[in-house]
Protein backbone atom coordinates (compact mmCIF):
# COMPACT_ATOMS: atom_id res chain seq x y z
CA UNK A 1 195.04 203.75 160.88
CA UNK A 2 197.68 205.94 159.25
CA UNK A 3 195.96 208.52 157.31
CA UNK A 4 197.75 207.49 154.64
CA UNK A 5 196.21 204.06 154.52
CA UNK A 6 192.87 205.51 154.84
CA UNK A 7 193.09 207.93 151.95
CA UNK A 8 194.10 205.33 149.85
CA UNK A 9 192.07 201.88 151.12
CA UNK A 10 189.26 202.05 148.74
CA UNK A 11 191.50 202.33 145.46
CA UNK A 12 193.90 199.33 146.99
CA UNK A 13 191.25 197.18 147.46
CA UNK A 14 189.28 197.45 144.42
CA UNK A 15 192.56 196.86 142.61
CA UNK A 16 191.81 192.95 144.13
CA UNK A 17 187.89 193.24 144.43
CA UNK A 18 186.43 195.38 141.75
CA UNK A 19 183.68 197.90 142.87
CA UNK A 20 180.00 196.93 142.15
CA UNK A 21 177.08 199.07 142.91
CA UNK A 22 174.63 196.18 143.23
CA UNK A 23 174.50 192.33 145.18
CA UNK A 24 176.29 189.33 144.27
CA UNK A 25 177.27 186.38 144.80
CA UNK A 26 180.79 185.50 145.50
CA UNK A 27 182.57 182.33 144.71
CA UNK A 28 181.33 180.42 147.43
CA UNK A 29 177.52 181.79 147.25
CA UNK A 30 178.13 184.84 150.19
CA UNK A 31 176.36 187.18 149.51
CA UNK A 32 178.72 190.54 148.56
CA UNK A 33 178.29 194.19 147.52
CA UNK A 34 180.08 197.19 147.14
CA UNK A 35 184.33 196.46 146.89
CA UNK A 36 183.78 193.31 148.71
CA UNK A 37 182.34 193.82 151.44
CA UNK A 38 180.25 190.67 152.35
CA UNK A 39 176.36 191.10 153.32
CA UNK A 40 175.92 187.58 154.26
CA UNK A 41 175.69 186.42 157.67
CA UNK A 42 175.67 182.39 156.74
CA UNK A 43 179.44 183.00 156.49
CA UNK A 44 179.70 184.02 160.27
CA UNK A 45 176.83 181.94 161.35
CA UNK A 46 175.45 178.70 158.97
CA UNK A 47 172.07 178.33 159.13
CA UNK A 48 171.08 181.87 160.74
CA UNK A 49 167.60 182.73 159.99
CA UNK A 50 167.97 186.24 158.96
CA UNK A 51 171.26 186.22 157.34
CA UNK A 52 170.47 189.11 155.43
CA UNK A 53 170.48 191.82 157.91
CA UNK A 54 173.68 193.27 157.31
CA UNK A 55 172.45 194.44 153.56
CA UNK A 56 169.58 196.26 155.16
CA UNK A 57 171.60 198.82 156.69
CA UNK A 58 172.84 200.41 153.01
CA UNK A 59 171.17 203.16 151.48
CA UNK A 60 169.76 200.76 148.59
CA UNK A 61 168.09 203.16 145.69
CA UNK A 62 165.47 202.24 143.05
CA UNK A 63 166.09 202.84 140.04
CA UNK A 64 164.68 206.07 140.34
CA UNK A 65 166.85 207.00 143.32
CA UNK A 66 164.37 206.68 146.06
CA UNK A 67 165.36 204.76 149.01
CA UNK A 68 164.74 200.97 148.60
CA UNK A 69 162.10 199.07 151.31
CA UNK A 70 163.54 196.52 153.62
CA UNK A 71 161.25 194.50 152.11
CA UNK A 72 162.69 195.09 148.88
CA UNK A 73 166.37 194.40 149.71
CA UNK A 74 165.63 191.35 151.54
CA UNK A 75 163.92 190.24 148.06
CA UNK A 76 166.60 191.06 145.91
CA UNK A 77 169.59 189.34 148.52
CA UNK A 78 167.09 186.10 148.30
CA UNK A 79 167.43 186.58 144.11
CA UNK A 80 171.29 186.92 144.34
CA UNK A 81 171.96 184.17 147.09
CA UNK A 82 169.44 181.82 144.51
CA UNK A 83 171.43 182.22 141.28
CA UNK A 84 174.03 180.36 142.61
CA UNK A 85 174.85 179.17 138.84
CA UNK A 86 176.35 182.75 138.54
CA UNK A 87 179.00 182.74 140.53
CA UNK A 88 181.58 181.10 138.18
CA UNK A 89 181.06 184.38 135.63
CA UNK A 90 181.74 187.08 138.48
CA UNK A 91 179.88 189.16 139.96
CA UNK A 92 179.12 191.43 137.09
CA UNK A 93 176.90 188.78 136.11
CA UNK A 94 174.40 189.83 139.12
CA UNK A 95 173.53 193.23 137.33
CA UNK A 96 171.13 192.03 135.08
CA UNK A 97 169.20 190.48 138.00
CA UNK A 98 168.95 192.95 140.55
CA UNK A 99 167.64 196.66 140.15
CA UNK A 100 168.20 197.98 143.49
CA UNK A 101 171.86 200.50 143.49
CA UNK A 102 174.48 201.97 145.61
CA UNK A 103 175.74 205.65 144.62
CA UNK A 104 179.86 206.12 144.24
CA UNK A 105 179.71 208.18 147.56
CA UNK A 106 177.76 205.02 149.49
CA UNK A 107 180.62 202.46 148.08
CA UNK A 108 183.43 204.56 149.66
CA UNK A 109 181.62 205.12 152.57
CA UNK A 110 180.71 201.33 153.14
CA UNK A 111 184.77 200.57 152.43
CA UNK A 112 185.90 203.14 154.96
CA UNK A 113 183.78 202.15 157.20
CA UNK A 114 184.39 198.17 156.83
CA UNK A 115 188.08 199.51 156.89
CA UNK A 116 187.75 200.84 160.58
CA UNK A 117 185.36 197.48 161.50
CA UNK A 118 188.40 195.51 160.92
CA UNK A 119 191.03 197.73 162.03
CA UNK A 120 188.99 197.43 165.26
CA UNK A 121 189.70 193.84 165.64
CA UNK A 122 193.40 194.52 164.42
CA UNK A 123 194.02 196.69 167.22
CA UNK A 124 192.95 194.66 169.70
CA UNK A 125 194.92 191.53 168.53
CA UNK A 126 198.20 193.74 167.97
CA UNK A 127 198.78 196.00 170.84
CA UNK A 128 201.47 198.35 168.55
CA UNK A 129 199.29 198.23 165.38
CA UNK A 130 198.63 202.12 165.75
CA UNK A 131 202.44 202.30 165.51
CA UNK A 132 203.21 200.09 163.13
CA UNK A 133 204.65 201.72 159.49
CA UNK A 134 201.28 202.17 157.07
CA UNK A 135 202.96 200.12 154.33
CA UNK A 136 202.81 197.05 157.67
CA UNK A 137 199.00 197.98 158.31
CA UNK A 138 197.70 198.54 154.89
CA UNK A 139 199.25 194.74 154.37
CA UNK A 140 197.10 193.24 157.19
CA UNK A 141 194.06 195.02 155.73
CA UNK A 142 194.86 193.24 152.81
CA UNK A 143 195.07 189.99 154.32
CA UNK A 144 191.48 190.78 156.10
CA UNK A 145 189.14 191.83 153.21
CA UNK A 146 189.89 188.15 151.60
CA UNK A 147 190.79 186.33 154.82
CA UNK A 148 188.26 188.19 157.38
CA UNK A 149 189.21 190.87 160.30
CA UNK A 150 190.21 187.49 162.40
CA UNK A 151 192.24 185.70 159.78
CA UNK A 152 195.26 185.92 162.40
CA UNK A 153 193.43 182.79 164.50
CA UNK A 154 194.63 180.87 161.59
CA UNK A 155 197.93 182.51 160.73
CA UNK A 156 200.02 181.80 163.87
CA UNK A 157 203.35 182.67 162.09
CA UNK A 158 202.41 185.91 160.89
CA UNK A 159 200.78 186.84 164.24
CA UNK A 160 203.88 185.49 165.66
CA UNK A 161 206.17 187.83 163.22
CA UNK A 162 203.77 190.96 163.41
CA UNK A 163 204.35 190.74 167.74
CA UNK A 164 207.90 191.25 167.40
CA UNK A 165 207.37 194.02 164.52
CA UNK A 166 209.55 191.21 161.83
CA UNK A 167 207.74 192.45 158.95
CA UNK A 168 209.60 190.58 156.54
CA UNK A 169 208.64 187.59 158.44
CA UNK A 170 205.23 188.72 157.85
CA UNK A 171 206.02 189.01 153.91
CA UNK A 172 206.87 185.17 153.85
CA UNK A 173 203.65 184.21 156.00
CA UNK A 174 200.81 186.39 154.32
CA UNK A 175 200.23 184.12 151.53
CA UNK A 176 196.58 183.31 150.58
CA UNK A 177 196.23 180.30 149.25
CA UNK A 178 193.19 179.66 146.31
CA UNK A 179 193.61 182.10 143.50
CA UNK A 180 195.08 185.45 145.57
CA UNK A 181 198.15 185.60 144.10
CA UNK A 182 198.52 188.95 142.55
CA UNK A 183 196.92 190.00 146.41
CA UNK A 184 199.44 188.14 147.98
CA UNK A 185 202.24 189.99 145.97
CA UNK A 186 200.54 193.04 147.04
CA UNK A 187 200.78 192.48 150.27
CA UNK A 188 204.43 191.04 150.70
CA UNK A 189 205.31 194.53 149.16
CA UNK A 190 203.74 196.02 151.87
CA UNK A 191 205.50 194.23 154.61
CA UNK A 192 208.84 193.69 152.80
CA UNK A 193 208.68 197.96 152.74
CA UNK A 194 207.42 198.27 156.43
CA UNK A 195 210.74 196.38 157.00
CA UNK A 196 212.91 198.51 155.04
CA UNK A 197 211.10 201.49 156.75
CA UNK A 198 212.08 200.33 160.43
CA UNK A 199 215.40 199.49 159.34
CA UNK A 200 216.37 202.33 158.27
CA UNK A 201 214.60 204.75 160.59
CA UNK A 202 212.15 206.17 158.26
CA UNK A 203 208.99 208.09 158.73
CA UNK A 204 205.99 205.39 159.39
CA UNK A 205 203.20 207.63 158.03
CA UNK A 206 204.45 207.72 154.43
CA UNK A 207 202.84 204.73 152.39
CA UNK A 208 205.31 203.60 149.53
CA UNK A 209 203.11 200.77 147.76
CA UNK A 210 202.65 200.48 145.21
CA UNK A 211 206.90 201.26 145.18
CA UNK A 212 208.49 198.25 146.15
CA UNK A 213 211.55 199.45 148.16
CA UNK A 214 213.72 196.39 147.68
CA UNK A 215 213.64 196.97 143.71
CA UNK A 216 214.59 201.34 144.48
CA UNK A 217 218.24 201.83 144.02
């Protein structure tokens, strides 16, 4: 990904998620931590017996900073996934219920990293996505940490679009529907500038969002 994407992921997509130190539940009961970055297998795999493996490989802390059991995290993601009554008052609501924390440092490192996880099945889905403008692929990262790194299975006209590099195309197509809309605005910036960028020949590494193009005289 453009390093200008990278250095900039983490603040994007808290704008949209928030950034909590601790588990939650999200609207539909997945498990979630850090700036949304989902912990809950069930979402990939209903019914799997052990769906809270992906929460044991964080740094949890107690709250006196040592490192947290497995034991003890699987505990606390049973807590969070059983106060499903807390999901309609956000997931701030989950602090008072859980003890176990995530420093600053592990919250950007668990974005980043997330970041590259889907950029990994990006890159293999759109053979030019390491040329595409960063504006284009800090869009489709968008569209990924609501939709999930495969969201383009289910978005044929963007995929479609994004092929033949029509990133205003993409603009028109990247709407999430259910509540996203101030993401989705986000994102049709994004791919409204990549297509300004191409057109007029600019440089692909500089991000302009959160500058919409179209409205710069």
């Amino acid at each position: 990904m453009r390093s200008a994407v990278r250095s900039i992921v983490c603040a994007f997509q808290e704008k949209f998620e928030g950034a909590l130190p601790h588990l939650y539940a999200d609207r539909k009961n997945l498990v979630t931590t850090a700036i949304g970055r989902l912990v809950d297998l069930s979402e990939v795999s209903p019914g799997a017996p052990y769906p809270w493996v992906p929460a044991l490989k964080m740094p949890w802390k107690r709250p006196d900073a040592t490192l947290a059991s497995p034991a003890e995290i699987i505990a606390e993601w049973q807590l969070v996934k059983s106060r499903q009554e807390l999901t309609v008052l956000g997931g701030r609501a989950y602090r008072a219920i859980t003890r176990l924390r995530l420093t600053d440092a592990d919250v950007e490192a668990i974005t980043i990293d997330t970041a590259i996880e889907f950029e990994s099945h990006l890159q293999r889905r759109f053979v030019e996505w390491d040329t595409w403008p960063a504006d284009a692929q800090l869009g489709t990262l968008s569209i990924a940490w609501a939709e999930g790194p495969l969201f383009f299975t289910r978005f044929p006209k963007f995929s479609a679009a994004a092929d033949r590099l029509d990133f205003g195309i993409c603009a028109d197509e990247s709407k999430i529907p259910g509540g996203y809309d101030e993401r989705n605005i986000a994102s049709a910036v994004c791919f409204n500038n990549a297509a300004a960028v191409i057109k007029a020949g600019g440089d692909f590494e500089m991000l302009h969002w959160p500058t919409d193009l179209a409205s710069v005289d």
